[in-house]
N, C-alpha and C. Protein backbone atom coordinates (compact mmCIF):
# COMPACT_ATOMS: atom_id res chain seq x y z
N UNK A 1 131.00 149.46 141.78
CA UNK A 1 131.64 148.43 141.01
C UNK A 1 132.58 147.65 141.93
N UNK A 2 132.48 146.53 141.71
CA UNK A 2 133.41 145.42 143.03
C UNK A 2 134.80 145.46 142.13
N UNK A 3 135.75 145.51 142.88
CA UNK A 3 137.06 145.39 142.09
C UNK A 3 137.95 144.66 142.93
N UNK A 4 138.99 144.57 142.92
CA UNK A 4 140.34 143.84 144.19
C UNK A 4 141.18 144.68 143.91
N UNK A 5 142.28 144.67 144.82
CA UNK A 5 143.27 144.93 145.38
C UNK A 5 144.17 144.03 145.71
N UNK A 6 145.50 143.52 144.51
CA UNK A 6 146.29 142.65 145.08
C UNK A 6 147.39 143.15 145.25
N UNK A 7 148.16 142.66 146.13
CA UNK A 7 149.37 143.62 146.48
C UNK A 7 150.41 142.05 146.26
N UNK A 8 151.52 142.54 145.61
CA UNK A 8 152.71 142.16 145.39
C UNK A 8 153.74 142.70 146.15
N UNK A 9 154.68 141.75 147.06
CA UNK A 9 155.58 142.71 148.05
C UNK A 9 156.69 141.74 148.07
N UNK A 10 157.90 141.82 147.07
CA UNK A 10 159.15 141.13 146.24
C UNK A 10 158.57 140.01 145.73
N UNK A 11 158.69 138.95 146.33
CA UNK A 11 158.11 137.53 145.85
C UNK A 11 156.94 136.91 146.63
N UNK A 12 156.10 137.76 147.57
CA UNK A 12 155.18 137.72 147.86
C UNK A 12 154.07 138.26 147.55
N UNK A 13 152.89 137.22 146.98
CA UNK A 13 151.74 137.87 146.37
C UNK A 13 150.34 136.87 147.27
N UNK A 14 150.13 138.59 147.67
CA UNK A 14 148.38 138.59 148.63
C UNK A 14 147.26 139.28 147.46
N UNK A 15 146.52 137.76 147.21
CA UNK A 15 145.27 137.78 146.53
C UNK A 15 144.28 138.59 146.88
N UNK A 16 143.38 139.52 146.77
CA UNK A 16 142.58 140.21 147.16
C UNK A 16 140.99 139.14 147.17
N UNK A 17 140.25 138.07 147.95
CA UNK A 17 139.73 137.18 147.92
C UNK A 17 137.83 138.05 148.01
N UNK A 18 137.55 139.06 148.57
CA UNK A 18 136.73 139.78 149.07
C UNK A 18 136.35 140.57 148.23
N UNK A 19 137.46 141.25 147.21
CA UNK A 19 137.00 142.79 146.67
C UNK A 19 136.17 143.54 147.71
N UNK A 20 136.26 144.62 147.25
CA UNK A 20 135.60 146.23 147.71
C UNK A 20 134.97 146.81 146.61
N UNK A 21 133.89 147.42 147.38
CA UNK A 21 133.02 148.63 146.07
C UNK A 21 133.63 150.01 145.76
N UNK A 22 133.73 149.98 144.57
CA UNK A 22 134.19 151.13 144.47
C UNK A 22 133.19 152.09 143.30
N UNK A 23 133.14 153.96 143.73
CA UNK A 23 132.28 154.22 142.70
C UNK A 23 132.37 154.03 141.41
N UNK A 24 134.11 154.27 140.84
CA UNK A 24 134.36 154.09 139.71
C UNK A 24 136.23 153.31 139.64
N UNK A 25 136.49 153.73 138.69
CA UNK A 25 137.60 152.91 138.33
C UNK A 25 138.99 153.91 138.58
N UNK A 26 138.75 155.20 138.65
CA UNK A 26 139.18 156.19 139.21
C UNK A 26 139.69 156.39 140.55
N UNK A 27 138.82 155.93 141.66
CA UNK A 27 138.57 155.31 142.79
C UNK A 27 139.06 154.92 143.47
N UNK A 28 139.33 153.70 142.95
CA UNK A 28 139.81 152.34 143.29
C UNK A 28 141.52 152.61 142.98
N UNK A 29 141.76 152.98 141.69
CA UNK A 29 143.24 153.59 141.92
C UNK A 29 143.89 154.22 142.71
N UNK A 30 143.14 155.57 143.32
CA UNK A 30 143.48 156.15 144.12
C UNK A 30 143.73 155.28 145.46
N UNK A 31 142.51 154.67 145.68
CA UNK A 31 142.52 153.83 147.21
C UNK A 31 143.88 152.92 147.18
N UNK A 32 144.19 152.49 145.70
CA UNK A 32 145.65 151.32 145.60
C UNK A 32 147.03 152.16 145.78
N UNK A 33 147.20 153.58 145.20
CA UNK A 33 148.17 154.18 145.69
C UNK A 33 148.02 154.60 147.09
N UNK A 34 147.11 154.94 147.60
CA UNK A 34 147.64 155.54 149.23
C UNK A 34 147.69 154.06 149.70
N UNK A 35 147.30 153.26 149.63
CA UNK A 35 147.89 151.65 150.15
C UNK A 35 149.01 151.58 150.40
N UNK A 36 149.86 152.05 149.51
CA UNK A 36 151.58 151.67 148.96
C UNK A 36 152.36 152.46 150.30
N UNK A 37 152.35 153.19 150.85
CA UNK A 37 152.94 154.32 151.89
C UNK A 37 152.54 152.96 153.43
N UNK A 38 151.64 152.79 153.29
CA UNK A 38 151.56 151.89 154.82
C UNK A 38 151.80 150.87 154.44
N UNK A 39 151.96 150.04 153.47
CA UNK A 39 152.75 148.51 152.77
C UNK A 39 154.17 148.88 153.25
N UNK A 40 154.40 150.20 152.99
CA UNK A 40 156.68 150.17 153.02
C UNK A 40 156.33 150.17 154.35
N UNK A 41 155.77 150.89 154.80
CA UNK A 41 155.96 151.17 156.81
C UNK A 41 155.79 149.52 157.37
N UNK A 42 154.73 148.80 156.53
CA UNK A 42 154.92 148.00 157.76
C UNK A 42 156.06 146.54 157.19
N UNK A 43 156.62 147.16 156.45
CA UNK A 43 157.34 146.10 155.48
C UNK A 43 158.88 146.65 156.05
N UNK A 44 159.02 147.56 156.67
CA UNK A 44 160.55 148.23 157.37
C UNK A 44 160.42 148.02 159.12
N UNK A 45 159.13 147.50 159.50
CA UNK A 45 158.73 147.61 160.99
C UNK A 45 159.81 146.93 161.78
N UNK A 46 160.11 147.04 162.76
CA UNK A 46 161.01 146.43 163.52
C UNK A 46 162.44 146.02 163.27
N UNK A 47 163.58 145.88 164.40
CA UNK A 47 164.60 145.69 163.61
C UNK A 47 165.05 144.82 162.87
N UNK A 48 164.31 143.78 162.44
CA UNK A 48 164.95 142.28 162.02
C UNK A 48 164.37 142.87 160.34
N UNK A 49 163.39 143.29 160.71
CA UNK A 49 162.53 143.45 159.15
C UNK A 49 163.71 144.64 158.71
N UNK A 50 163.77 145.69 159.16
CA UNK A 50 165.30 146.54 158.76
C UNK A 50 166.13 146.06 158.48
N UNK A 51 166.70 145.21 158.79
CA UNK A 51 168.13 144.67 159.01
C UNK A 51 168.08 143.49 156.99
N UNK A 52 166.87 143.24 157.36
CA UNK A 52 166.95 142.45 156.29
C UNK A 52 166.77 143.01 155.02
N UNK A 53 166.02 143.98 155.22
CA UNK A 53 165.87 145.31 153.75
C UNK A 53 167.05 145.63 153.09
N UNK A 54 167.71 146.47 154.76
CA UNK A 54 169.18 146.55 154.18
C UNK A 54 170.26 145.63 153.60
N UNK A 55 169.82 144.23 153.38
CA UNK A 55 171.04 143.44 152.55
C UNK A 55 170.74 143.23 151.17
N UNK A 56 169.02 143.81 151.21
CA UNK A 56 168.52 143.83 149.63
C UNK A 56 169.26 145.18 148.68
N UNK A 57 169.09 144.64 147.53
CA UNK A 57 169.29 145.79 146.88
C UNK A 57 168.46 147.14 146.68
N UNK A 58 167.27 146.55 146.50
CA UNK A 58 165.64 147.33 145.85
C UNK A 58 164.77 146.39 146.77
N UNK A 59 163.97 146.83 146.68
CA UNK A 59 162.39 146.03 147.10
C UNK A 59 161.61 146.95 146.18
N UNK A 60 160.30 145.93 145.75
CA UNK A 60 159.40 146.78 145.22
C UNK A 60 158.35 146.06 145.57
N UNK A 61 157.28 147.11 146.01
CA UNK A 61 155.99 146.90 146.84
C UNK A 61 154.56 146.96 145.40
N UNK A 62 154.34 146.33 145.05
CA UNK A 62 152.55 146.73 144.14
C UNK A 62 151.12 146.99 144.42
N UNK A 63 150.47 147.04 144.18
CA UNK A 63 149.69 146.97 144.08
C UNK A 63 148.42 147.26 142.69
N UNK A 64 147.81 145.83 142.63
CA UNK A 64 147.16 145.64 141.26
C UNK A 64 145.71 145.98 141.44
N UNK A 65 144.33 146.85 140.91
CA UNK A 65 143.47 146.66 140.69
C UNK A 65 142.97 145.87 139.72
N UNK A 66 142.16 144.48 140.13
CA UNK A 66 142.08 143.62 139.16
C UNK A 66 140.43 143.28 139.22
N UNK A 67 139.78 142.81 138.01
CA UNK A 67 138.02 143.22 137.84
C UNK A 67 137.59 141.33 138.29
N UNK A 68 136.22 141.30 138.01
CA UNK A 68 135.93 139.98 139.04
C UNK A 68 136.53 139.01 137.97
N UNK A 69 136.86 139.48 136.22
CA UNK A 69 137.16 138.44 135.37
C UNK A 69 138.75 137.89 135.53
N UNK A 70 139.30 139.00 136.50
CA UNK A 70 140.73 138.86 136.60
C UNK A 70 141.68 139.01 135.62
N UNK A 71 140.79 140.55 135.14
CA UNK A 71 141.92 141.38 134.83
C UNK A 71 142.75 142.67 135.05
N UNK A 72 143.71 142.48 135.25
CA UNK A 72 144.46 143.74 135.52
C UNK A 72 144.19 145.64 135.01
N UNK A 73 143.54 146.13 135.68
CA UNK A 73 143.36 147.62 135.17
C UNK A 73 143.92 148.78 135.36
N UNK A 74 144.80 148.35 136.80
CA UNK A 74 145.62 149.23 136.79
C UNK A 74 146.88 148.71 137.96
N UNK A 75 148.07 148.93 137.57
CA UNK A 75 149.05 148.90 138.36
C UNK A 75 149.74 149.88 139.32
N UNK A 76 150.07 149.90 140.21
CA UNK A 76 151.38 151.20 141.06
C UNK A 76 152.05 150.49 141.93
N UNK A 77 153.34 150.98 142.02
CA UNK A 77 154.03 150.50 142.55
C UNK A 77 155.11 151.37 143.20
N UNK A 78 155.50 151.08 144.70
CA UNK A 78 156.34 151.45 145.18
C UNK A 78 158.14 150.96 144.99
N UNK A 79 159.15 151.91 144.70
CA UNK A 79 160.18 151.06 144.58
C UNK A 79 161.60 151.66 145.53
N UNK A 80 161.81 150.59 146.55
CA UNK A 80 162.74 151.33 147.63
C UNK A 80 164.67 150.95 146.72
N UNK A 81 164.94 151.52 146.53
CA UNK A 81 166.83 151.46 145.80
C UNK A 81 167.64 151.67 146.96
N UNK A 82 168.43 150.67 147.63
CA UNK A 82 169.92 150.85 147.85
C UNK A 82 170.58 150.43 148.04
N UNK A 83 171.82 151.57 148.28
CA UNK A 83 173.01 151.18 147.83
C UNK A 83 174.08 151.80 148.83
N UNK A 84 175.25 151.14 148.48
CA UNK A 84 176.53 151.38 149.85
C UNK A 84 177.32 151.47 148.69
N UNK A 85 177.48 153.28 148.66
CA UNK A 85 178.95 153.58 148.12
C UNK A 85 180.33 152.99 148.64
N UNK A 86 181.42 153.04 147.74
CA UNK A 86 182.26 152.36 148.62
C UNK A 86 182.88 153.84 149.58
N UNK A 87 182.85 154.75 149.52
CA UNK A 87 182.81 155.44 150.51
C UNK A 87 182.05 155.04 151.79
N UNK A 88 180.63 155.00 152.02
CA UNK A 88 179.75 154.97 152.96
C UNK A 88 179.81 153.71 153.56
N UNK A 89 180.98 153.09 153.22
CA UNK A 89 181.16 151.41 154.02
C UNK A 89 182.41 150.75 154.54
């Protein structure tokens, strides 16, 4: 079954233009969560990309399996929180 993979990363959204086969719908979820672990890595890479995380509050990373009619079947999402006690600053 052809499905996509769009990933949402804060206010950036990458269309999945290609889809991938997948056996089932089961699948394809799985393949969208282990996505989410190398989206934060390369979304923290280097120091400028750090530096700028840290003035956010949260970031949240997605990823959507969506069918060729373009609809949404399943969502996950990664969500990074923080925060500077006023101790820790």
């Amino acid at each position: 079954m052809l499905l996509y993979i769009d990933v949402v990363d804060g206010d950036t959204f990458t269309r999945d233009e290609d889809g991938l086969e997948f056996a089932d719908l089961g699948e394809a979820c799985a393949a969208a969560v282990a996505l989410l672990p190398a989206l934060a890595r390369d979304a923290v890479q280097g120091p400028r990309r750090c530096a700028a995380m840290l003035r956010e509050h949260e970031r949240c990373i997605a990823a959507e399996i969506r069918d060729e009619a373009g609809a949404v079947l399943f969502r996950t999402r990664l969500r990074l929180d923080m925060e500077w006690p006023e101790s820790g600053r």
